[in-house]
Protein backbone atom coordinates (compact mmCIF):
# COMPACT_ATOMS: atom_id res chain seq x y z
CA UNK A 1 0.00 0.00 0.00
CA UNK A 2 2.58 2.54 0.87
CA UNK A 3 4.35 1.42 -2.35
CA UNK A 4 1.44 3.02 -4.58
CA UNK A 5 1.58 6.07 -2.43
CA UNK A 6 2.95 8.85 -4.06
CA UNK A 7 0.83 7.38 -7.39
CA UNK A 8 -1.86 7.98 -5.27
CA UNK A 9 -1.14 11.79 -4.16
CA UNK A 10 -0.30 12.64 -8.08
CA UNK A 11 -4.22 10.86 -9.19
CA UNK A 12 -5.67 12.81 -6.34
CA UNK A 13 -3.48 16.27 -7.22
CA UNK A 14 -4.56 15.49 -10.99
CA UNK A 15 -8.46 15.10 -10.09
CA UNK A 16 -8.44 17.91 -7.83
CA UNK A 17 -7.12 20.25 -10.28
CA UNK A 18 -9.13 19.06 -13.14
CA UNK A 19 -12.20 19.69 -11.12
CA UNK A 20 -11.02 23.47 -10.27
CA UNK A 21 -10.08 23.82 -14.19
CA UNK A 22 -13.24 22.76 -15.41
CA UNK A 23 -14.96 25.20 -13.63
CA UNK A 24 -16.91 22.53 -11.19
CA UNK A 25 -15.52 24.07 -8.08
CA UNK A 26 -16.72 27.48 -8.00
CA UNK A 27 -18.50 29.66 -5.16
CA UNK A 28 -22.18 28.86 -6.72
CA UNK A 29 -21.42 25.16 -6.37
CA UNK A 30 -20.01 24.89 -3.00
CA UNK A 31 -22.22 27.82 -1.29
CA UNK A 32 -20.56 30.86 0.26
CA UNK A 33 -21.14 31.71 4.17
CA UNK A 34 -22.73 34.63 5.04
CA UNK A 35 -21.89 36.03 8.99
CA UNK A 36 -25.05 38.28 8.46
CA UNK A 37 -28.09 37.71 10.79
CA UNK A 38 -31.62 37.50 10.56
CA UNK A 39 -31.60 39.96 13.56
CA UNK A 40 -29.26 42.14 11.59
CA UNK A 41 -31.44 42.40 8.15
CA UNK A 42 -33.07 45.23 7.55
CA UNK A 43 -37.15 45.10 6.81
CA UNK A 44 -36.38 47.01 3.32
CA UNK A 45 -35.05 44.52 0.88
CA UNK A 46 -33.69 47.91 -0.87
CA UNK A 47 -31.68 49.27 1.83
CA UNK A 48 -30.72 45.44 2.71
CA UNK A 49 -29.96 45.24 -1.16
CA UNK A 50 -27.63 48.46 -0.44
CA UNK A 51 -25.84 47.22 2.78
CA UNK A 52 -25.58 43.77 1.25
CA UNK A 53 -23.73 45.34 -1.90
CA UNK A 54 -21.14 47.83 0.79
CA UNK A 55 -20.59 45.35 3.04
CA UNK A 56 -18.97 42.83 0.26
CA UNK A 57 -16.87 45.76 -0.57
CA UNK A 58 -15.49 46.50 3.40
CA UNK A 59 -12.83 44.82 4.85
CA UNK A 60 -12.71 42.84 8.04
CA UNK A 61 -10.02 44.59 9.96
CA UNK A 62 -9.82 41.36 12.33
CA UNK A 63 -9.70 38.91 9.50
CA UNK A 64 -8.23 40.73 7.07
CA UNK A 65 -9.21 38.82 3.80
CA UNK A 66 -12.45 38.82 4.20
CA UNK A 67 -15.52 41.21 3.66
CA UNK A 68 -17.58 42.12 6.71
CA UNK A 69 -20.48 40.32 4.52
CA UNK A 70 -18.42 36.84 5.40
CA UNK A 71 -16.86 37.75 8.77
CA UNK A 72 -18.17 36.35 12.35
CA UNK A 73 -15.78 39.06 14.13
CA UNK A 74 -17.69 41.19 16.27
CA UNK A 75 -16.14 44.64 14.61
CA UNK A 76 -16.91 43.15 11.39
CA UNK A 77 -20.75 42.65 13.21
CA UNK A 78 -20.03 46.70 14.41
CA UNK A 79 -19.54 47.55 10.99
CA UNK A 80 -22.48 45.99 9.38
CA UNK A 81 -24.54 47.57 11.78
CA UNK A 82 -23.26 50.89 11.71
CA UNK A 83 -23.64 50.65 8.06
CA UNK A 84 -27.02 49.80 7.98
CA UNK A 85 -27.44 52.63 10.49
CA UNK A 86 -26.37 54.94 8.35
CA UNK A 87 -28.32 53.64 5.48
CA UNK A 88 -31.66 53.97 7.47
CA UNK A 89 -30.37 57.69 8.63
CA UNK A 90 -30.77 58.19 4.73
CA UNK A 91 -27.21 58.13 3.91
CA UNK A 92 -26.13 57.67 0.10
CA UNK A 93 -23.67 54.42 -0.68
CA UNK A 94 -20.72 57.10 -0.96
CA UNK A 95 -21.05 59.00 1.90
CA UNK A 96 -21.12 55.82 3.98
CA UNK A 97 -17.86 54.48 2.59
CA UNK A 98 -16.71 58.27 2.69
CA UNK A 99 -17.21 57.93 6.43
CA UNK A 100 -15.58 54.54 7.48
CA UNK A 101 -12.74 55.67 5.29
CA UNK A 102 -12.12 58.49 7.18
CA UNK A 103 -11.95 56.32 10.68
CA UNK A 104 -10.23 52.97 9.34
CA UNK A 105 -8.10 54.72 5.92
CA UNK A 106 -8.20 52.89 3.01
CA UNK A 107 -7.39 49.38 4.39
CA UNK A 108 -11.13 49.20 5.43
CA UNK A 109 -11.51 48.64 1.43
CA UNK A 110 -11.62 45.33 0.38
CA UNK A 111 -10.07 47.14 -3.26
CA UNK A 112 -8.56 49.59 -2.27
CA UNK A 113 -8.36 52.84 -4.94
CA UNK A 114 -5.81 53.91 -7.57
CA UNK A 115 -3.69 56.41 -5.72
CA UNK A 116 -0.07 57.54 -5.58
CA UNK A 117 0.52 55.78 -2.04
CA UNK A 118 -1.14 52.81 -3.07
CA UNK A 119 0.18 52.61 -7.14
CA UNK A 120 2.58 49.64 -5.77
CA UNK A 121 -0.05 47.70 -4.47
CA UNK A 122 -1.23 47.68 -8.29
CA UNK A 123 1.54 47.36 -10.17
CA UNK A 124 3.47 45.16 -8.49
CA UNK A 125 2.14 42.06 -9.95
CA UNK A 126 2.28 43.07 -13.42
CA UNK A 127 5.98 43.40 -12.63
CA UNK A 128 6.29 40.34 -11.33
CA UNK A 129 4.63 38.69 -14.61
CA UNK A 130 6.54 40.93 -16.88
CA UNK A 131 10.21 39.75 -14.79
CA UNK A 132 8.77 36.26 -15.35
């Protein structure tokens, strides 16, 4: 058994990355987790449309990677609330990213924008594809 090992690992490694190839592993086919509460949602399916659409775009300053839409943090729990706060308070889409940019800087973007401090973060991986 341990003799056919490695075989093994290579058939598995080959499966596995035929499946992500073809396009069969994708976030519609294996679901994608959603932190958000039914506490949380707000009674407007517009405004919850709204919130739903900034919070994919705001980082999770605890977990870093991921949008406060996906985090269980509690600041990423703050944040969805205070955005849906604001939303209610009749704040536009821009004014409520305007805001948490001003307390969290850019970072709190999950994209952060095309700026002189941040060109790097742009080009830097065209570079490395052009250095090869």
């Amino acid at each position: 058994m341990t003799r056919h090992l490695p075989q093994i690992i290579v058939i598995i490694g080959f499966a596995i990355s035929f499946v992500i190839g073809a396009g069969l592993l994708t976030p519609a086919t294996i679901g994608t987790a959603h932190a958000l509460t039914a506490e949380e949602m707000l009674a407007d399916p517009a405004l919850e449309s709204r919130a739903r659409n900034l919070s994919k775009q705001l980082r999770c300053l605890v977990c870093q990677n991921q949008s406060i839409d996906d985090s269980d943090a509690d600041l990423a729990k703050d944040l969805r609330r205070e955005v849906r706060t604001q939303l209610v308070a009749g704040q536009t889409d821009a004014a409520i990213l305007s805001d948490l940019r001003a307390k969290y800087g850019d970072y709190v973007l999950l994209a952060p924008p095309l700026a002189r401090d941040t060109m790097a973060l742009w080009l830097a991986p065209v570079g490395f594809i052009l250095l090869g």
